[in-house]
Every structure is written in structure tokens, then in C-alpha cells.
PDB file of N, CA and C in Angstrom:
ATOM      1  N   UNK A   1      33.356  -0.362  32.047  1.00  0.00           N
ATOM      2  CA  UNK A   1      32.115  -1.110  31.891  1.00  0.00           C
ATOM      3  C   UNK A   1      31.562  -1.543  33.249  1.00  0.00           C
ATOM      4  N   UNK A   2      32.044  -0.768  34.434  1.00  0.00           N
ATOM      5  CA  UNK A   2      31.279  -1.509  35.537  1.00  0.00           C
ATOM      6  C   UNK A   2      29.998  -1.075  36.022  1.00  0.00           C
ATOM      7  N   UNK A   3      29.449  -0.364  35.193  1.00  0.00           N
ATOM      8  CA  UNK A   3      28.188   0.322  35.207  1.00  0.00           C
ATOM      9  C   UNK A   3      27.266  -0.121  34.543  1.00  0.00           C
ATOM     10  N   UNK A   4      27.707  -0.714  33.442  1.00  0.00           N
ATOM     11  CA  UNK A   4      26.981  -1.127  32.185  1.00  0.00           C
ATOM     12  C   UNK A   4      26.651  -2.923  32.509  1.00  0.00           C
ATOM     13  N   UNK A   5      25.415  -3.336  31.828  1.00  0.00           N
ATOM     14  CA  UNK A   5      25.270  -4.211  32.257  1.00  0.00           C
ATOM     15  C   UNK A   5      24.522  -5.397  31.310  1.00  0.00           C
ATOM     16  N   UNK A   6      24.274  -6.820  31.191  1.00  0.00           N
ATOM     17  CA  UNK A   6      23.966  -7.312  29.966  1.00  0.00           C
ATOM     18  C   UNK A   6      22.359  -7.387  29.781  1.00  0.00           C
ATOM     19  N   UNK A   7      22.448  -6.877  28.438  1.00  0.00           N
ATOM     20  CA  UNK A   7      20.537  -7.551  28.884  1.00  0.00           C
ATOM     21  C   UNK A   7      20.335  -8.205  27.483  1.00  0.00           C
ATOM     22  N   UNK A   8      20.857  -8.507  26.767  1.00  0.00           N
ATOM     23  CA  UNK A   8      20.699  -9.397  25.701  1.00  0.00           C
ATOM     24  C   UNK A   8      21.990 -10.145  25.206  1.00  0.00           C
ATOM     25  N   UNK A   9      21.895 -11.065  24.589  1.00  0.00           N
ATOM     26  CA  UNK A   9      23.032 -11.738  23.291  1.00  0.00           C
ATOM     27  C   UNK A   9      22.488 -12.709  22.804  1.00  0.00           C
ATOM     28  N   UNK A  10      23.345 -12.782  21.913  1.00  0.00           N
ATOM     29  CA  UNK A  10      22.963 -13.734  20.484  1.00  0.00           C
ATOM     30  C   UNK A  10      24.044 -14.211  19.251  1.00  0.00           C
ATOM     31  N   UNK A  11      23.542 -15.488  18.890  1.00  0.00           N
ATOM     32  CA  UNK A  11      25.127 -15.840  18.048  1.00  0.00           C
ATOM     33  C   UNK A  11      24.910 -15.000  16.960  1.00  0.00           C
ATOM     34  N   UNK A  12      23.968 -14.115  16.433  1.00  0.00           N
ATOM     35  CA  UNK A  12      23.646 -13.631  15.278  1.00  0.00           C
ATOM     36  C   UNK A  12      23.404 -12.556  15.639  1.00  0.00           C
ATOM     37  N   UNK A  13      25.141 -10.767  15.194  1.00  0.00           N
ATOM     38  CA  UNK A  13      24.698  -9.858  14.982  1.00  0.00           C
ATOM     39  C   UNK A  13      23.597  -8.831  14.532  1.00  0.00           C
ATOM     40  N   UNK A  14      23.180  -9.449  13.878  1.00  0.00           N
ATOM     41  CA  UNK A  14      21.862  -8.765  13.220  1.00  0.00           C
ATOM     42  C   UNK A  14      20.926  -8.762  14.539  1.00  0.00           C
ATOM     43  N   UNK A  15      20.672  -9.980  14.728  1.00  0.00           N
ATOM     44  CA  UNK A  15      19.555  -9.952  15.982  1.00  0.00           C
ATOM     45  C   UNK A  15      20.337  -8.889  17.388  1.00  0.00           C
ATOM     46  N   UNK A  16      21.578  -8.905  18.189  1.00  0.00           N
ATOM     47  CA  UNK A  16      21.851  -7.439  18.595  1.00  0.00           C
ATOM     48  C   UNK A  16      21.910  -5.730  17.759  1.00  0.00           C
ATOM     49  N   UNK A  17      21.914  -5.886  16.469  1.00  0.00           N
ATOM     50  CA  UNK A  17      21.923  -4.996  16.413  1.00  0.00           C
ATOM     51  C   UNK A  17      20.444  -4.468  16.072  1.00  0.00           C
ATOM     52  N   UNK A  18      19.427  -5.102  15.936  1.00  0.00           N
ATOM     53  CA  UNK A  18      17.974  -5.209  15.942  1.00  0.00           C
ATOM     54  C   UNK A  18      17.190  -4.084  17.459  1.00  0.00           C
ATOM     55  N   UNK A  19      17.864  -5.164  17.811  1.00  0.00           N
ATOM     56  CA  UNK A  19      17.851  -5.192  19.866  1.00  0.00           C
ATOM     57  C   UNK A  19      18.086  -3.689  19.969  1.00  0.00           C
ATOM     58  N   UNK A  20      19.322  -3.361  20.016  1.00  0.00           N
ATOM     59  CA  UNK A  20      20.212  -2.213  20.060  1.00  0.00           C
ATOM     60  C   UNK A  20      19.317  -0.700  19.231  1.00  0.00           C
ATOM     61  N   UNK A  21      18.846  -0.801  18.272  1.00  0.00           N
ATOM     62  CA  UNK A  21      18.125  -0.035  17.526  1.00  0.00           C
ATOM     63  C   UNK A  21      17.068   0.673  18.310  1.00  0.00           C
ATOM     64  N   UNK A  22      16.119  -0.728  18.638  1.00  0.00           N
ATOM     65  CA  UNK A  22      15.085  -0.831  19.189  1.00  0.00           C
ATOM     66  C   UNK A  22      15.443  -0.067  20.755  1.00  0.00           C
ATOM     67  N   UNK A  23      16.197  -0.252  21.424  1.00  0.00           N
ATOM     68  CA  UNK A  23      16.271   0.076  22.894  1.00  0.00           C
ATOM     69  C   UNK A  23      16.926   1.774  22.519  1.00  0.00           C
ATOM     70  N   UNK A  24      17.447   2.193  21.247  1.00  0.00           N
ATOM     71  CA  UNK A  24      18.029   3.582  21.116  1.00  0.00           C
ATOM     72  C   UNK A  24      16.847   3.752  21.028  1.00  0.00           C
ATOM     73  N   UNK A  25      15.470   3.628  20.195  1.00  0.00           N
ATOM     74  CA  UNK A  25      14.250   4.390  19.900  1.00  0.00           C
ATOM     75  C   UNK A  25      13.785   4.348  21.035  1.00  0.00           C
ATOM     76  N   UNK A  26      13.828   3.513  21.912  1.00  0.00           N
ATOM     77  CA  UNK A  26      13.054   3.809  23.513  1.00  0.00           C
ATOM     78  C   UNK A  26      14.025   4.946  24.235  1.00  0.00           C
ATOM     79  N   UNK A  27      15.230   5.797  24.080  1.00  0.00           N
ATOM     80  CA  UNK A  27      15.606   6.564  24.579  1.00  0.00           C
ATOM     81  C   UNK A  27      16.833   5.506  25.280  1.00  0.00           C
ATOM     82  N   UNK A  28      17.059   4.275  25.260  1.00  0.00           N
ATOM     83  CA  UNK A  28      18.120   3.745  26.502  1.00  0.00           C
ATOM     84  C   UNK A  28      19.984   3.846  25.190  1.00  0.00           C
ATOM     85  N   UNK A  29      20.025   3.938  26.389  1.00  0.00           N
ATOM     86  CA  UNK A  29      21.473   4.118  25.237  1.00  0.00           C
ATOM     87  C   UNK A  29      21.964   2.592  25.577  1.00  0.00           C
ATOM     88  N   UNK A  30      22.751   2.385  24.383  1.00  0.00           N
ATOM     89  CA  UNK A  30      22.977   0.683  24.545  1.00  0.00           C
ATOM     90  C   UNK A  30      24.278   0.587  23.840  1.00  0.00           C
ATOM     91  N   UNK A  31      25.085  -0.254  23.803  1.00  0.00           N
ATOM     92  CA  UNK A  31      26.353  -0.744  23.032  1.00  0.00           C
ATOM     93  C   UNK A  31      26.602  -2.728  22.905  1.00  0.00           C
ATOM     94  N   UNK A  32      27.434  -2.655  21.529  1.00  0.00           N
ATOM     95  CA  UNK A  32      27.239  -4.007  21.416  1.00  0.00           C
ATOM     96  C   UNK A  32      28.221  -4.702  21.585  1.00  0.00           C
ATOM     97  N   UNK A  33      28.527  -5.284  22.339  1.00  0.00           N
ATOM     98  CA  UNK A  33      29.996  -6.201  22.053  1.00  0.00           C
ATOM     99  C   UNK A  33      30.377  -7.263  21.350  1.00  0.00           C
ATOM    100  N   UNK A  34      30.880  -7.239  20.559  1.00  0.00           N
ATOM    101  CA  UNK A  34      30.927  -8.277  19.666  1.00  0.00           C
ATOM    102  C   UNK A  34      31.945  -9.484  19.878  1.00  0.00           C
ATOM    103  N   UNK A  35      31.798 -10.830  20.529  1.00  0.00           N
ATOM    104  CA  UNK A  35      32.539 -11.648  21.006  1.00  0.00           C
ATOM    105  C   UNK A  35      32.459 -12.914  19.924  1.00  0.00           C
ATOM    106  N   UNK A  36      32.002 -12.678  19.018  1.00  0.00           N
ATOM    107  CA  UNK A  36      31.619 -13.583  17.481  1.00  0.00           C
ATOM    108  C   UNK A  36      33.230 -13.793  17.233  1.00  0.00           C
ATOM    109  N   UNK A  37      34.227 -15.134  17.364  1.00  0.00           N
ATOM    110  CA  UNK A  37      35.004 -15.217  16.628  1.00  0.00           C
ATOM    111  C   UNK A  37      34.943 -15.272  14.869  1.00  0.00           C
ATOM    112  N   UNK A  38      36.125 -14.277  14.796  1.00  0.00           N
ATOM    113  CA  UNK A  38      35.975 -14.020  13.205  1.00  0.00           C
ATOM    114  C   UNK A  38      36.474 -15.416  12.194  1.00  0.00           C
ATOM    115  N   UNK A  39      36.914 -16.506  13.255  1.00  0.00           N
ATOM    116  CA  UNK A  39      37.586 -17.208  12.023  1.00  0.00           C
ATOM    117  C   UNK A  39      36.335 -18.384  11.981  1.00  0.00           C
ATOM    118  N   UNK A  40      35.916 -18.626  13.891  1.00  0.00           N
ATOM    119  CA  UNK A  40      34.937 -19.596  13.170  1.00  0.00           C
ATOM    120  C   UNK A  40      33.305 -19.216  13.906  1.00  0.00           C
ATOM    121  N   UNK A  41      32.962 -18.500  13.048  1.00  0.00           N
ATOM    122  CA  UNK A  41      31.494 -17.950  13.199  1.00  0.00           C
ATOM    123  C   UNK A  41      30.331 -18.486  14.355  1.00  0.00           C
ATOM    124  N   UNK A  42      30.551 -19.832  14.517  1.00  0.00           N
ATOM    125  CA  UNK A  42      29.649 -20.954  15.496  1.00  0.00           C
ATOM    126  C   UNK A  42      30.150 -20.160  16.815  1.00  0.00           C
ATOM    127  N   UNK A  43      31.337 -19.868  17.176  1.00  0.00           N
ATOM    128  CA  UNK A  43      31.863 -19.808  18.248  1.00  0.00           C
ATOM    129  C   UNK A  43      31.791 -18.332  19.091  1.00  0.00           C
ATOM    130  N   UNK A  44      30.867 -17.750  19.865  1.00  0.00           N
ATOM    131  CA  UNK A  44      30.825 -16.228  20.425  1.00  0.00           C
ATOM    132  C   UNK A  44      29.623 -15.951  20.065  1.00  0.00           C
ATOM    133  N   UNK A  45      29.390 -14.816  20.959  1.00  0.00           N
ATOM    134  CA  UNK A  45      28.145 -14.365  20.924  1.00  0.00           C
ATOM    135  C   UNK A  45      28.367 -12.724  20.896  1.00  0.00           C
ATOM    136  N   UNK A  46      27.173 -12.160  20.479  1.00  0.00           N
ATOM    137  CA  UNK A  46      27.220 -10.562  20.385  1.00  0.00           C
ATOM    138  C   UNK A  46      26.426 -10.488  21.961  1.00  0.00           C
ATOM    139  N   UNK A  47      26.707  -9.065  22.522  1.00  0.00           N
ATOM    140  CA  UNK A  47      25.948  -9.084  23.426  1.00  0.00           C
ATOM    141  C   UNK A  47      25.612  -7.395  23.808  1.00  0.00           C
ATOM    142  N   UNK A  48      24.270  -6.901  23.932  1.00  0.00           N
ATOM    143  CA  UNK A  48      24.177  -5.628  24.432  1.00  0.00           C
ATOM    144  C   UNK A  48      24.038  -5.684  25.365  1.00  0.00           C
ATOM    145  N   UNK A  49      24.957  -4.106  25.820  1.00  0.00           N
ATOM    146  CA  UNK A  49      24.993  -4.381  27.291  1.00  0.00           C
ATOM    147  C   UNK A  49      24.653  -2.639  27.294  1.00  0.00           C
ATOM    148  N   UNK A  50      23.567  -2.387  28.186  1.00  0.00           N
ATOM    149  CA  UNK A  50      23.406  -0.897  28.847  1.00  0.00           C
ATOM    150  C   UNK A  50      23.485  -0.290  30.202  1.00  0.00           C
ATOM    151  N   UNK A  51      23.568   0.647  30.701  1.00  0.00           N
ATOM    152  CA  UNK A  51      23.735   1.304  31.847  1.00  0.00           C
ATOM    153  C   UNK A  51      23.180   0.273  32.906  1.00  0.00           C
ATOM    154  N   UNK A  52      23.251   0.619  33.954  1.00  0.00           N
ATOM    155  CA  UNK A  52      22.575  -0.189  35.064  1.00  0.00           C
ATOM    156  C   UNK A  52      21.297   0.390  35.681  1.00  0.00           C
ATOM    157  N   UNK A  53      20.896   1.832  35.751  1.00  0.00           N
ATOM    158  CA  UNK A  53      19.886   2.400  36.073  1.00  0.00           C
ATOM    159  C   UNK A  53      19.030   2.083  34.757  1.00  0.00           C
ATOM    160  N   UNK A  54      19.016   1.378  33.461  1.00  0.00           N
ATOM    161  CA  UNK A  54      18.443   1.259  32.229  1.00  0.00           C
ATOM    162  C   UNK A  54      17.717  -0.029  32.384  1.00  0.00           C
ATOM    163  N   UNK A  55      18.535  -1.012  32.707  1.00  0.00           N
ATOM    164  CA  UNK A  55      18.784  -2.688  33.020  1.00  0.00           C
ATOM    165  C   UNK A  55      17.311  -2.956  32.845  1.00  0.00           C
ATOM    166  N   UNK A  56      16.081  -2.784  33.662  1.00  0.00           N
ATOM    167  CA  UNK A  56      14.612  -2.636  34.027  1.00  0.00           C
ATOM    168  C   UNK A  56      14.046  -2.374  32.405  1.00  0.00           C
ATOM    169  N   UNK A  57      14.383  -1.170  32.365  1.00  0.00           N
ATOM    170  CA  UNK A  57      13.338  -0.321  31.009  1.00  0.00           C
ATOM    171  C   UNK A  57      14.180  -1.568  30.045  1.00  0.00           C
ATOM    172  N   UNK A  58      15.239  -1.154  29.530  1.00  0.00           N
ATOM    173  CA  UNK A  58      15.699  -2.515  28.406  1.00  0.00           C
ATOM    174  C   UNK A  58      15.267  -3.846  28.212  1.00  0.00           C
ATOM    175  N   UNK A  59      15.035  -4.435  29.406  1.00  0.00           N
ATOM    176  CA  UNK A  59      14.230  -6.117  29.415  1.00  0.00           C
ATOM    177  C   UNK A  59      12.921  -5.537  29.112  1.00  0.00           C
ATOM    178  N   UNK A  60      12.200  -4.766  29.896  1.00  0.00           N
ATOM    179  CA  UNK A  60      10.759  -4.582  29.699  1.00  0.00           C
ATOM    180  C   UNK A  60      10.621  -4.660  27.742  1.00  0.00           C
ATOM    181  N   UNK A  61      11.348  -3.474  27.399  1.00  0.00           N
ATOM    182  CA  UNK A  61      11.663  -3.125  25.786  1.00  0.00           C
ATOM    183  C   UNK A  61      11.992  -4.545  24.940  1.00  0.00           C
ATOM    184  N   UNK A  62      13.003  -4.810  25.346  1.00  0.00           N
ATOM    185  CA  UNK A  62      13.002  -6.385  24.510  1.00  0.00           C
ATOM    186  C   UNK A  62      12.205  -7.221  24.888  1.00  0.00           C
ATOM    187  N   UNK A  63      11.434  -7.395  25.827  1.00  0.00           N
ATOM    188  CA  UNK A  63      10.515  -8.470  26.135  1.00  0.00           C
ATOM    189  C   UNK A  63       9.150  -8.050  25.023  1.00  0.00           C
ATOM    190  N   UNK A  64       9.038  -6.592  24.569  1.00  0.00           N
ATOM    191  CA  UNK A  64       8.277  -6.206  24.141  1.00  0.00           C
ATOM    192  C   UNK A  64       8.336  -6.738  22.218  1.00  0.00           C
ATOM    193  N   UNK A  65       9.428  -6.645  21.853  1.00  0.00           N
ATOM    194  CA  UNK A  65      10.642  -7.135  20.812  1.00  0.00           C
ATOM    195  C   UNK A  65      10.022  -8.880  20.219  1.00  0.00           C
ATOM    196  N   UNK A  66       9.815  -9.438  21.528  1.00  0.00           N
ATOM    197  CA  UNK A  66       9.475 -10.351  21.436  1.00  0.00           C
ATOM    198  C   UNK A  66       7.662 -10.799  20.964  1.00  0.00           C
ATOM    199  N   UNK A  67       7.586 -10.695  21.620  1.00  0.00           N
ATOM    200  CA  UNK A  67       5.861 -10.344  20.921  1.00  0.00           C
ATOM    201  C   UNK A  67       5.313  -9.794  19.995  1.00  0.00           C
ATOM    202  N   UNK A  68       6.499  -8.730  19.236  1.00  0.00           N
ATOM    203  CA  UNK A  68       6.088  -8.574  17.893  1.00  0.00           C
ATOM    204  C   UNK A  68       5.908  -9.470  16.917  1.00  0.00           C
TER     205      UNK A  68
END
């Protein structure tokens, strides 16, 4: 992973895997890590993290995410 880099998270999977969708249809390849403890839900966050030459296009893309 030292290539890869964060450009989103959230305590709520759905909202990375939203993210994640969205940045595959723009062409960026993305992966999610899931740091959500399973016993107590409040605690961790999901987080996508993509390439480092991507880092740019991905914020632009979710910033875009946002304004919908």
C-alpha cells in the first residue's frame, strides 16, 4: 500500500462504497478498507484509498459526489 493513498472515509460503509463505485465509473481504480469494528459499530471508519498518480482526479470526482 505505499503507493496507494487516502482520499475518502466514513463511519458508514455504504457511503465508501458509494464513493468507490463512483470513482470505478470515472475509470480510477479504488479499494476500501474497512476499519469499522465489528463488535462495536461507533468505533472505525471505512476508508478508500487509490493509487497516488489518481489522488487529484479522485478528490476532483468526489468533490463532484458532493454537489449532487
Amino acid at each position: 500500500m505505499n503507493n496507494w493513498q487516502i482520499v475518502f472515509s466514513s463511519p458508514y460503509t455504504f457511503a465508501a462504497e458509494v464513493v468507490k463505485n463512483k470513482l470505478e465509473d470515472a475509470g480510477i481504480i479504488s479499494i476500501i478498507v474497512n476499519k469499522i469494528d465489528s463488535s462495536y459499530l461507533s468505533f472505525g471508519l471505512a476508508e478508500v484509498y487509490c493509487p497516488n498518480q489518481d489522488v487529484e482526479q479522485a478528490i476532483a470526482c468526489i468533490n463532484l459526489i458532493d454537489n449532487e
